[in-house]
C-alpha atoms as a PDB file:
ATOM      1  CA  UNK A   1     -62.622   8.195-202.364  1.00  0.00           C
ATOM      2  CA  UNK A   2     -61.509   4.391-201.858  1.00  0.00           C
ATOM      3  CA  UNK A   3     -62.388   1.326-204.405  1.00  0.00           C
ATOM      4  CA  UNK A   4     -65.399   0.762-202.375  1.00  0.00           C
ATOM      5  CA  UNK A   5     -66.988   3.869-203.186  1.00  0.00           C
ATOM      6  CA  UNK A   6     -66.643   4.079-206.330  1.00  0.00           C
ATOM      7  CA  UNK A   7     -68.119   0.231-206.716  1.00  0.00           C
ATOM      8  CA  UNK A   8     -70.771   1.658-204.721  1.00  0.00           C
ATOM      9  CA  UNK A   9     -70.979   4.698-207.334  1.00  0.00           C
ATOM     10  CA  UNK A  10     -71.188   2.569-210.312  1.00  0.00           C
ATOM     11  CA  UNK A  11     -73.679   0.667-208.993  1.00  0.00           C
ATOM     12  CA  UNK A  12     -75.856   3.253-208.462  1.00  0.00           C
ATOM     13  CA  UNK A  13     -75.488   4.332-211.764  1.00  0.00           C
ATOM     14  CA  UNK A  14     -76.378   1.099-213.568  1.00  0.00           C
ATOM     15  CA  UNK A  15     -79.512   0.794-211.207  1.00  0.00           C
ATOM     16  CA  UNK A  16     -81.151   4.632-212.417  1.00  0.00           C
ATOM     17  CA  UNK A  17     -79.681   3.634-216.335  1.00  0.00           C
ATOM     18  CA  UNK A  18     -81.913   0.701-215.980  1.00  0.00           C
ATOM     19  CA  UNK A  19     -84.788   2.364-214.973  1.00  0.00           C
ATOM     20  CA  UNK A  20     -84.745   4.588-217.544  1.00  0.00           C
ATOM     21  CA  UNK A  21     -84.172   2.336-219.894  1.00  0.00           C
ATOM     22  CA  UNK A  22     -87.459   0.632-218.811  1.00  0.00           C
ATOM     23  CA  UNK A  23     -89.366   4.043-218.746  1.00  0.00           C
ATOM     24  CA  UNK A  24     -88.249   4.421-222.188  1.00  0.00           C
ATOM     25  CA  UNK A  25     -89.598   1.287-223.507  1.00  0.00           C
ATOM     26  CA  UNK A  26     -92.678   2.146-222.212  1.00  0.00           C
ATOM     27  CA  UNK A  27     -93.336   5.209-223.394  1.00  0.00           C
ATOM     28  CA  UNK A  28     -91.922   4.651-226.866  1.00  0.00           C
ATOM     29  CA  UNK A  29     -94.312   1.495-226.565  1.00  0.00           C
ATOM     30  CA  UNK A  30     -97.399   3.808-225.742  1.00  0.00           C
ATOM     31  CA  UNK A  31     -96.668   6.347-228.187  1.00  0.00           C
ATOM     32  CA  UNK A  32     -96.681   3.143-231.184  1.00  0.00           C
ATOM     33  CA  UNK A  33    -100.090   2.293-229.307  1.00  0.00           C
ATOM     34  CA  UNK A  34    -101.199   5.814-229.556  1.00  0.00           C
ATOM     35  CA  UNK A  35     -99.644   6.447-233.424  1.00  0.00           C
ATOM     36  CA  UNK A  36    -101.618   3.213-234.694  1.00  0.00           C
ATOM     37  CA  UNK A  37    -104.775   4.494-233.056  1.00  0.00           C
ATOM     38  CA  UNK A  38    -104.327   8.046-234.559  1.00  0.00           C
ATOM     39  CA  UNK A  39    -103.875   6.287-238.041  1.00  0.00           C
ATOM     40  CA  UNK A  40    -106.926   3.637-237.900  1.00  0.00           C
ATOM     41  CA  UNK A  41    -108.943   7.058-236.776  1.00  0.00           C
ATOM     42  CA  UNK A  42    -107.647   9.477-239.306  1.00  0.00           C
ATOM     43  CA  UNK A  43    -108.467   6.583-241.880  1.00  0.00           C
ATOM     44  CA  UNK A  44    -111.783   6.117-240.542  1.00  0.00           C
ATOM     45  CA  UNK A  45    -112.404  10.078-240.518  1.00  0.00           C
ATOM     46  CA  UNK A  46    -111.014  10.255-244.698  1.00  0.00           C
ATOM     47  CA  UNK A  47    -113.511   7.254-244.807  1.00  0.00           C
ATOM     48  CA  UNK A  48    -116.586   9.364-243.232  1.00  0.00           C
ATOM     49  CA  UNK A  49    -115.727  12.914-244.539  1.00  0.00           C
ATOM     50  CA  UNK A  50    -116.951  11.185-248.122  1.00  0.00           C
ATOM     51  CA  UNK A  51    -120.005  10.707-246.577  1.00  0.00           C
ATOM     52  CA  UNK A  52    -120.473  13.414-244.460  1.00  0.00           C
ATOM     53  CA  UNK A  53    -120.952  17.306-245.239  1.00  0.00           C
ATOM     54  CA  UNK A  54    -119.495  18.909-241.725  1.00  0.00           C
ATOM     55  CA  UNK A  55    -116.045  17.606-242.146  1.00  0.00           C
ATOM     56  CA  UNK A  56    -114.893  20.088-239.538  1.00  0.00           C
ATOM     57  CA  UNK A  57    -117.027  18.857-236.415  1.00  0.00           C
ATOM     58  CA  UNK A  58    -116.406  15.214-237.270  1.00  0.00           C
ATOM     59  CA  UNK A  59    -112.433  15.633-237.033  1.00  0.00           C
ATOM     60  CA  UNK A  60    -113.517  18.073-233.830  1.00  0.00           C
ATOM     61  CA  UNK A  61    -115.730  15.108-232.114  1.00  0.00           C
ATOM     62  CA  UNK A  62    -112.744  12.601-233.638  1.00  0.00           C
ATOM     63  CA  UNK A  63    -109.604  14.447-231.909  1.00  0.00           C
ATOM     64  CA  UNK A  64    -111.691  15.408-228.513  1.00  0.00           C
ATOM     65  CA  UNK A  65    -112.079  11.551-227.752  1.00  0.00           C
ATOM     66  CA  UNK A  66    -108.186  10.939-228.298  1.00  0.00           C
ATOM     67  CA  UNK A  67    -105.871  10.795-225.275  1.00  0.00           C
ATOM     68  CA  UNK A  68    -102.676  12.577-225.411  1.00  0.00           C
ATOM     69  CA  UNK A  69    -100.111  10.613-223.293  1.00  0.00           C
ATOM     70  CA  UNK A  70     -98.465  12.375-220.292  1.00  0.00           C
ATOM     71  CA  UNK A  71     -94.602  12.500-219.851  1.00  0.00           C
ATOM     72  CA  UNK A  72     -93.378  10.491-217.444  1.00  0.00           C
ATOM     73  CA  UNK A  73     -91.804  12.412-214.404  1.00  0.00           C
ATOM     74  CA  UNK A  74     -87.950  11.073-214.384  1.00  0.00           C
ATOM     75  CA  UNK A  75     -86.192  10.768-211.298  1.00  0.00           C
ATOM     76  CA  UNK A  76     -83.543  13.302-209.823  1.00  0.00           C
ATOM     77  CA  UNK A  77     -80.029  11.571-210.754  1.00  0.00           C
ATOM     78  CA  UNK A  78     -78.221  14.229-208.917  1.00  0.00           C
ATOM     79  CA  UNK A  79     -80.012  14.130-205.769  1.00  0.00           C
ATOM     80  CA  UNK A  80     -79.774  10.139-205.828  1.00  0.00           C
ATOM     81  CA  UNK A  81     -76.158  10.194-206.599  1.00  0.00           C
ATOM     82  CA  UNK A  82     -75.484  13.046-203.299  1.00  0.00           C
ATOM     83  CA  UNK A  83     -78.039  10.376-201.015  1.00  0.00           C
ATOM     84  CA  UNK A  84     -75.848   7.638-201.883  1.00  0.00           C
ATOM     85  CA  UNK A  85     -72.488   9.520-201.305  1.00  0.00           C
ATOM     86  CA  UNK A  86     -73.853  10.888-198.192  1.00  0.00           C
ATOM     87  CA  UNK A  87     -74.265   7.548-196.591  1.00  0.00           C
ATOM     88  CA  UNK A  88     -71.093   6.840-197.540  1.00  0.00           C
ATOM     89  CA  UNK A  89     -68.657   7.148-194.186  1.00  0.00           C
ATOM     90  CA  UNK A  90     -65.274   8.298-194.725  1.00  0.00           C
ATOM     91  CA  UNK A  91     -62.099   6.831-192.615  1.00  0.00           C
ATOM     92  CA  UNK A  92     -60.577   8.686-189.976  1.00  0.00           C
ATOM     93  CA  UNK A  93     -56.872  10.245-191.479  1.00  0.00           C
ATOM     94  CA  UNK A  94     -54.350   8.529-189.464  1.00  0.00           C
ATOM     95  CA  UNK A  95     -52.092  10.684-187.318  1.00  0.00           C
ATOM     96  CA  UNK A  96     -48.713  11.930-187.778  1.00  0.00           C
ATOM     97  CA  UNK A  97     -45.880  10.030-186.177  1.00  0.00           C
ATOM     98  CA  UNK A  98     -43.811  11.410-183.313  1.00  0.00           C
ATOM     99  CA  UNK A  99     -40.627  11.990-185.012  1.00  0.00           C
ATOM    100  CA  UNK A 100     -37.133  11.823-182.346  1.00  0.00           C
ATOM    101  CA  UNK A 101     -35.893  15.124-181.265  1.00  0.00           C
ATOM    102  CA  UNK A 102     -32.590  15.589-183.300  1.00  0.00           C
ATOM    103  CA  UNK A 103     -32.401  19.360-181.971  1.00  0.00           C
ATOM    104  CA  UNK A 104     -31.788  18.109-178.366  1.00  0.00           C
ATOM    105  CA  UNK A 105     -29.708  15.018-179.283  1.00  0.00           C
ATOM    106  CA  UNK A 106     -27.246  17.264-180.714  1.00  0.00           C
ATOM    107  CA  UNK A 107     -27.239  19.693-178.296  1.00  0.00           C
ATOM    108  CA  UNK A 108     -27.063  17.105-175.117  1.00  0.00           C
ATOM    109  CA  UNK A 109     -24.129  15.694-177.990  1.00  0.00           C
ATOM    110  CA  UNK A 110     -22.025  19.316-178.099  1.00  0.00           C
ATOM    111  CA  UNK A 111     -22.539  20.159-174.634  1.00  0.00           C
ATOM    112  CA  UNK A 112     -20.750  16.609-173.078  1.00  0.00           C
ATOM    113  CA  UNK A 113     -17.757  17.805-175.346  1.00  0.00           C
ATOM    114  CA  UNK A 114     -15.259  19.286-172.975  1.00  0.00           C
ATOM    115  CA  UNK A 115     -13.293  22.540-174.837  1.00  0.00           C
ATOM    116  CA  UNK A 116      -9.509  22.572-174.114  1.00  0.00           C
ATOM    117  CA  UNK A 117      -8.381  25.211-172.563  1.00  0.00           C
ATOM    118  CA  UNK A 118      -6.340  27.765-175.070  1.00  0.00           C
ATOM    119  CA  UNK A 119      -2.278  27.259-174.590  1.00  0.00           C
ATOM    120  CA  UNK A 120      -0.742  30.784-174.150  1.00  0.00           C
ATOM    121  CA  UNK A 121       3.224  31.137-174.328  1.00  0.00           C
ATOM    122  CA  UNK A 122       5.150  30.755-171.481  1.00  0.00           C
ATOM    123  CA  UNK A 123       6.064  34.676-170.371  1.00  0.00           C
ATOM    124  CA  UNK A 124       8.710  33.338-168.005  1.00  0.00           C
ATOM    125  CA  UNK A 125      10.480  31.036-170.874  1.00  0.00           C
ATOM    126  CA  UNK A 126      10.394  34.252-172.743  1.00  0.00           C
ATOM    127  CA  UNK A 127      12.105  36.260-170.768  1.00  0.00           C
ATOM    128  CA  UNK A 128      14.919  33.511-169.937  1.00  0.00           C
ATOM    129  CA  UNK A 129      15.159  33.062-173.551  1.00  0.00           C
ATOM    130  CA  UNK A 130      15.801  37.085-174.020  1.00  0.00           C
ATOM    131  CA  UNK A 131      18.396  37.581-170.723  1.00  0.00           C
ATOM    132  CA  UNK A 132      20.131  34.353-171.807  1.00  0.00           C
ATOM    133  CA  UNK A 133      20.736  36.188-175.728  1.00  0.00           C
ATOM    134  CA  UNK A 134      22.575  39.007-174.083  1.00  0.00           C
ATOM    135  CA  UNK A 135      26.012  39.285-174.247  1.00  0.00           C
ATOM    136  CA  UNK A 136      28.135  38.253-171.684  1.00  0.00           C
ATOM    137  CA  UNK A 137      29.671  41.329-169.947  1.00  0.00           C
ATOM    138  CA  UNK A 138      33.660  41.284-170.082  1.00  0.00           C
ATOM    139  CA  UNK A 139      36.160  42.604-167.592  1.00  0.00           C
ATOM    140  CA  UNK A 140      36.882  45.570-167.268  1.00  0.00           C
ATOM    141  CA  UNK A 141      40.733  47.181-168.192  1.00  0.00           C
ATOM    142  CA  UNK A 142      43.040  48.276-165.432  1.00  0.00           C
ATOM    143  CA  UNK A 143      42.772  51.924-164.686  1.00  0.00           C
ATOM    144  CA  UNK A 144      39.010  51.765-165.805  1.00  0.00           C
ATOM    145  CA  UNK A 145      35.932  53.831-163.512  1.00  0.00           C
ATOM    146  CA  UNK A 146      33.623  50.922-163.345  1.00  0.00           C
ATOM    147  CA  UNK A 147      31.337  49.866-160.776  1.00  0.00           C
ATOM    148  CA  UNK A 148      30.517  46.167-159.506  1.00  0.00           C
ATOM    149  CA  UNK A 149      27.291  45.209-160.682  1.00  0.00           C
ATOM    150  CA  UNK A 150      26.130  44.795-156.900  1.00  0.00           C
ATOM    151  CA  UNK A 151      27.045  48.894-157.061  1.00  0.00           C
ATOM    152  CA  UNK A 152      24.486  49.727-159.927  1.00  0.00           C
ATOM    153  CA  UNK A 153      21.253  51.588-158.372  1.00  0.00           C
ATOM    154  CA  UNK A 154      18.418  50.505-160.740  1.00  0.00           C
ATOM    155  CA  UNK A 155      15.516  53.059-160.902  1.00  0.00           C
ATOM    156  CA  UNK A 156      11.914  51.653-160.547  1.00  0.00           C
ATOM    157  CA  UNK A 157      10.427  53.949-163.700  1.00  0.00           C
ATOM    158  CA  UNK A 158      12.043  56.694-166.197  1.00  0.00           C
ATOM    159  CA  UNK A 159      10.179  60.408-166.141  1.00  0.00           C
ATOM    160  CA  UNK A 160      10.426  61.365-168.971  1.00  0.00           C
ATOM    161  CA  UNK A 161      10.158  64.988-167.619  1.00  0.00           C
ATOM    162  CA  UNK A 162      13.545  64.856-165.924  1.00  0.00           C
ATOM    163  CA  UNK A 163      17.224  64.352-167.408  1.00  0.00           C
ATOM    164  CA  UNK A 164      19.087  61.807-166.137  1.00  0.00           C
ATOM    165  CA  UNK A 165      23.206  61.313-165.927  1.00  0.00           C
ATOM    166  CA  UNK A 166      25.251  59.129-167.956  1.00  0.00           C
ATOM    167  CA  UNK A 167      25.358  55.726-166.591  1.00  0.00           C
ATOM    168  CA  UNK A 168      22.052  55.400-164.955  1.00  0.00           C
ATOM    169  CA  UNK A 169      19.637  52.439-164.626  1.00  0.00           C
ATOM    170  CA  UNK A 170      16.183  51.776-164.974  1.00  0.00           C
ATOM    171  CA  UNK A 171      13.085  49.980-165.424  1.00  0.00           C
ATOM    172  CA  UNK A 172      10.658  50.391-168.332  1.00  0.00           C
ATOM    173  CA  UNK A 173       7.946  48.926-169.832  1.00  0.00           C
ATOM    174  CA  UNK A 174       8.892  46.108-168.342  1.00  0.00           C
ATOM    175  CA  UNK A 175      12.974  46.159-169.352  1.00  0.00           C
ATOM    176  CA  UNK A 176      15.731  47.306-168.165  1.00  0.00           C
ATOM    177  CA  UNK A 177      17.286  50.464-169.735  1.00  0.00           C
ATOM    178  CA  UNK A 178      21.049  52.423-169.551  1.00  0.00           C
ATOM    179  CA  UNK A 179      21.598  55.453-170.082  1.00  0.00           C
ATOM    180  CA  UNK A 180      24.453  56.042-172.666  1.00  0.00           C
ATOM    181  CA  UNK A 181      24.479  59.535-172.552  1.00  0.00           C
ATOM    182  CA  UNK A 182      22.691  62.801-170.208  1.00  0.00           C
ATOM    183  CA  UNK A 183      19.463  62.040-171.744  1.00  0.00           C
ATOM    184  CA  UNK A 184      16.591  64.111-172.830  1.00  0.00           C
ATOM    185  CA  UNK A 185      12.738  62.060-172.687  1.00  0.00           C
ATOM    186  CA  UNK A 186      13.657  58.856-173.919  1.00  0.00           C
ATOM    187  CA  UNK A 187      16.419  60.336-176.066  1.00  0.00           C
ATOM    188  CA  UNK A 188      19.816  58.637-174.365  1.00  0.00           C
ATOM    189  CA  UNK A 189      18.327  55.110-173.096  1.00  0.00           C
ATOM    190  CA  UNK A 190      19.122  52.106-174.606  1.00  0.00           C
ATOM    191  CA  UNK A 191      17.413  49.208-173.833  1.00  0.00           C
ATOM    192  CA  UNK A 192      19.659  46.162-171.982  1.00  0.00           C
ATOM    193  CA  UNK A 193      17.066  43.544-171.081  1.00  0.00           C
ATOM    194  CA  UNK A 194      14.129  43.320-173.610  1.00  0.00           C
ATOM    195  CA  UNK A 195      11.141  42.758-171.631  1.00  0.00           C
ATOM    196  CA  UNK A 196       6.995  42.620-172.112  1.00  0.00           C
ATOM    197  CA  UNK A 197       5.487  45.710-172.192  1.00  0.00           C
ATOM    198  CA  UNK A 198       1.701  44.694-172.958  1.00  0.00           C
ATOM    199  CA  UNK A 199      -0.133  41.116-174.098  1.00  0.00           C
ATOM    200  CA  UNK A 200      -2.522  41.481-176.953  1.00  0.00           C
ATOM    201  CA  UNK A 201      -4.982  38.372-177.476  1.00  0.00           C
ATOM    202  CA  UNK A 202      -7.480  39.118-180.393  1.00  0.00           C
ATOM    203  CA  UNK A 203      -9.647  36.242-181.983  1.00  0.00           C
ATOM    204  CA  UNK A 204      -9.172  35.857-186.139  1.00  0.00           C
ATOM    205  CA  UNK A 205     -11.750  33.530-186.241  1.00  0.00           C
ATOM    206  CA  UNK A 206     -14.408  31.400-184.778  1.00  0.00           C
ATOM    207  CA  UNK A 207     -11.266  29.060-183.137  1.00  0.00           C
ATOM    208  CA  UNK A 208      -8.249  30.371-184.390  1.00  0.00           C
ATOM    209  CA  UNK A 209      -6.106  33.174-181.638  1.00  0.00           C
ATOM    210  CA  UNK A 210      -3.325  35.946-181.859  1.00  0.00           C
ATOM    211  CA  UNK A 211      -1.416  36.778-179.386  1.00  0.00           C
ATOM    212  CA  UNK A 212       0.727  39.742-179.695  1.00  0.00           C
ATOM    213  CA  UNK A 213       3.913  40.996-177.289  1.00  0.00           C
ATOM    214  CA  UNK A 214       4.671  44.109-177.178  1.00  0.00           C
ATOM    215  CA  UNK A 215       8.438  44.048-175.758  1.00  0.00           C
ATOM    216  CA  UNK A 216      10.037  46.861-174.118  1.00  0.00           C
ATOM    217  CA  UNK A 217      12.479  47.909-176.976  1.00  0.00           C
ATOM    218  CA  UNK A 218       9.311  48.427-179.421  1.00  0.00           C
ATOM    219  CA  UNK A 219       9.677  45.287-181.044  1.00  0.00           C
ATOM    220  CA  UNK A 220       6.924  42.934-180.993  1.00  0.00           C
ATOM    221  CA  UNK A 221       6.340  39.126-180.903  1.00  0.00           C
ATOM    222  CA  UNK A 222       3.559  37.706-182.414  1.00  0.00           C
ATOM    223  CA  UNK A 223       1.954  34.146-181.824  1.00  0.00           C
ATOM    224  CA  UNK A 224      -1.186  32.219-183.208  1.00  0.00           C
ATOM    225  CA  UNK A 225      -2.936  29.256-182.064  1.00  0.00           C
ATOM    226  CA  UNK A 226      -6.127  27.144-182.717  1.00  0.00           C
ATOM    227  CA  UNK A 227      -8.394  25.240-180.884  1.00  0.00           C
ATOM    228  CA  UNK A 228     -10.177  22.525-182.080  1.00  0.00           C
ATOM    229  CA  UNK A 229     -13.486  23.144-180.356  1.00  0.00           C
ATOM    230  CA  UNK A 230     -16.942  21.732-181.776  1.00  0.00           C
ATOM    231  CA  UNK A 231     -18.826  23.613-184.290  1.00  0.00           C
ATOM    232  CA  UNK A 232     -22.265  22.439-185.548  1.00  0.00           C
ATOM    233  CA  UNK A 233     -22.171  22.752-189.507  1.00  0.00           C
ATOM    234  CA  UNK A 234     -25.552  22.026-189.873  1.00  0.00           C
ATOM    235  CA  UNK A 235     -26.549  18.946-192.766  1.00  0.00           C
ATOM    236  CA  UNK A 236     -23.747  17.972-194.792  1.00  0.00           C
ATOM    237  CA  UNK A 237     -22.691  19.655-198.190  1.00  0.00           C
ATOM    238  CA  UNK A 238     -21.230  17.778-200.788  1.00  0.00           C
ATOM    239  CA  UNK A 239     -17.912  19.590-202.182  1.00  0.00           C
ATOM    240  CA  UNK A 240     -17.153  22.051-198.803  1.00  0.00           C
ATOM    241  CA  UNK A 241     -14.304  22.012-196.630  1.00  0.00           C
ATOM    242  CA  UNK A 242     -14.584  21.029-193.619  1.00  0.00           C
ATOM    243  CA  UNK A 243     -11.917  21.513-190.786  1.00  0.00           C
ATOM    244  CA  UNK A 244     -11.243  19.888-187.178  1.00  0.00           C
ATOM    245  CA  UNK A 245     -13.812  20.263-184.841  1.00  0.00           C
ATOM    246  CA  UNK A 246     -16.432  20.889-187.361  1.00  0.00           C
ATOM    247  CA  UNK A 247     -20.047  18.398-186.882  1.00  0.00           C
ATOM    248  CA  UNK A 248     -22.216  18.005-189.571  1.00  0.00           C
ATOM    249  CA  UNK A 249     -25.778  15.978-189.291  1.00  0.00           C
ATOM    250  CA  UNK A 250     -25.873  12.700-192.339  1.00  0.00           C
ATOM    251  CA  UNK A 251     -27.870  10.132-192.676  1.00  0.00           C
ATOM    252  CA  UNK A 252     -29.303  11.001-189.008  1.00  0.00           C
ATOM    253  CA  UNK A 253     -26.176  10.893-187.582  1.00  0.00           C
ATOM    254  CA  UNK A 254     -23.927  13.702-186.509  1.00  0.00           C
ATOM    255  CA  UNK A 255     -20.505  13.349-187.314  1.00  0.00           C
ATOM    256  CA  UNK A 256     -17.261  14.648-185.982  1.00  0.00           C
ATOM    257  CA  UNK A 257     -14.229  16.405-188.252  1.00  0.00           C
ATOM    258  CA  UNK A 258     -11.141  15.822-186.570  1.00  0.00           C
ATOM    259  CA  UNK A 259      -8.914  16.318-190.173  1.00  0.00           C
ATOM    260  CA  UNK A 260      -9.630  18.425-192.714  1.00  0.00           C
ATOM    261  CA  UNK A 261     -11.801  16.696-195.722  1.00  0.00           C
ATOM    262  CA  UNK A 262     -14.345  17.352-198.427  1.00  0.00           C
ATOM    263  CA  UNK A 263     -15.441  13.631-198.054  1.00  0.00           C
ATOM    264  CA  UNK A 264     -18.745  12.177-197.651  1.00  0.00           C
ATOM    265  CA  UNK A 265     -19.151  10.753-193.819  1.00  0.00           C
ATOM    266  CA  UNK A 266     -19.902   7.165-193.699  1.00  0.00           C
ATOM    267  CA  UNK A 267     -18.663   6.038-197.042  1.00  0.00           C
ATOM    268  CA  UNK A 268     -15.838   3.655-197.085  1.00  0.00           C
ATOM    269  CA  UNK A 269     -13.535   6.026-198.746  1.00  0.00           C
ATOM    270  CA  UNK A 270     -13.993   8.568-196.516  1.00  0.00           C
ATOM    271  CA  UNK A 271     -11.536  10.351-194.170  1.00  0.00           C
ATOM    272  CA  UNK A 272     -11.663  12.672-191.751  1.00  0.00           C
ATOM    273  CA  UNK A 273     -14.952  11.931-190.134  1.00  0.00           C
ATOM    274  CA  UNK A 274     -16.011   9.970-186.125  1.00  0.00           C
ATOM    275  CA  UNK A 275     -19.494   9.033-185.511  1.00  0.00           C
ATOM    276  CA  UNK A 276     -20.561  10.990-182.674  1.00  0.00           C
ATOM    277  CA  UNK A 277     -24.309  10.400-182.497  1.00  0.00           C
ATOM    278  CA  UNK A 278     -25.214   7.167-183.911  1.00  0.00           C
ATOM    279  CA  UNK A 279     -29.124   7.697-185.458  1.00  0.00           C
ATOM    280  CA  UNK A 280     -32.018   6.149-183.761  1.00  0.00           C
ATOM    281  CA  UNK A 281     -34.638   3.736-185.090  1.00  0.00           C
ATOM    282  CA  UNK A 282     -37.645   5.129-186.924  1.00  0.00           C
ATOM    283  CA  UNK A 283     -40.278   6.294-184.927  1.00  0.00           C
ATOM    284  CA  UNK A 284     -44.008   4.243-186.293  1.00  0.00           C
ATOM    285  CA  UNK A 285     -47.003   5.595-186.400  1.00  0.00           C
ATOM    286  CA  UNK A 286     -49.535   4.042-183.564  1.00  0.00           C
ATOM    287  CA  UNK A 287     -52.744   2.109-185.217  1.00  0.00           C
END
């Protein structure tokens, strides 16, 4: 209910206080009338009863001729107060203003972010690296059974099944294996060239990668790497860490991590932090 209403309220109000006001006058002024008349009479009757033996039907005859004032009928205050309230005609509630999609800004934001592509080790480097540790071969004595390396017959697998000779060569998970003695399974071989076996890639975390080698000679070689790709954080909170890659939405903005920080974006001090999506102006509502 606005300031006009309630003048219109109080106005009301004063209007039925006057009006009883006035209909109290005037019946207070009617019963004075009527309480000096019932005096003069009762004096007049104390007067006559002196005179008079039937005191009873003289006061009878006396009180039959006086007029007993009715009570005014007062008006209905509640029913006049809900007329005037009724006429009364409220304004319209305005309507809500269209606020900006933020939902699809930051998603039309994440998606024109191009991932890089994950750098996995170079397999061939690897294996250079490993054939270039190995000792260099020497000559051999005078008088020695040897044979030219051109001479060597490599085999393409071992079976395990089957014993094989002194001095044989072959390949095995992905190395290249001599046989130091008549060998029985695997029992004999010895491993010359160290090569991959099997690649492992598991994920440790939302961006960070393992990559495990399983060489030939049961060793293994183990790499990890990150990638900085783009995380939404949701709405900043004061006092986390926040890593590369991570987006937060402040101030309606969203904001881009590319070093780690606990800072505030958009302060002076801060570090860490690239507006990505700058906010828009504030939508108004239409009158």
């Amino acid at each position: 209910m606005n300031e006009r209403d309630m003048s219109l309220l109080k106005a009301v109000g004063e209007a039925v206080r006057e009006q009883l006001s006035a209909l109290q006058e005037k019946y207070e002024s009617a019963l004075s009338t009527q309480a000096k008349e019932i005096e003069a009479l009762t004096a007049l009757v104390k007067k006559l009863t002196k005179s008079l033996p039937d005191e009873e039907t003289i006061v009878r005859a006396v009180l039959a001729k006086i007029e007993i004032p009715t009570v005014p009928v007062l008006p209905d205050i509640n029913q006049m107060v809900k007329d005037a309230v009724s006429v009364i005609q409220l304004p319209e509630s305005p309507k809500a203003p269209e606020l900006p999609d933020i939902e699809g800004m930051v998603r039309k934001a994440v998606e024109n972010i191009q991932i890089p592509a994950p750098v996995l080790p170079d397999i061939n480097q690897m294996v250079k690296d490993a054939v270039f540790e190995l000792p260099v071969p020497k000559d051999g004595k005078p008088g020695e059974d040897g044979k030219d390396a051109l001479q060597l017959e490599i085999m393409p697998c071992i079976e395990q099944e089957r014993s094989y000779p002194r001095g044989s060569y072959a390949q095995h998970d992905g190395g290249l294996w001599r046989a130091f003695q008549k060998t029985t399974g695997m029992k004999g071989w010895e491993c010359l060239v160290d090569g991959i076996s099997s690649i492992d890639i598991s994920q440790v975390n939302e961006r960070e990668f393992t990559i495990l080698a399983q060489l030939a000679s049961g060793n293994s070689t183990e790499k990890s790497f990150s990638i900085p790709v783009m995380i939404y954080r949701d709405i900043f909170k004061d006092g986390e860490k926040y890593l590369p890659g991570d987006s937060v939405t402040w101030a309606g903005s969203v904001w881009y991590c590319h070093a780690e920080t606990s800072d505030k974006p958009g302060e002076p001090s801060s570090k860490g932090w690239k507006l990505a999506v700058k906010r828009g102006r504030d939508a108004r509502a239409k009158t």
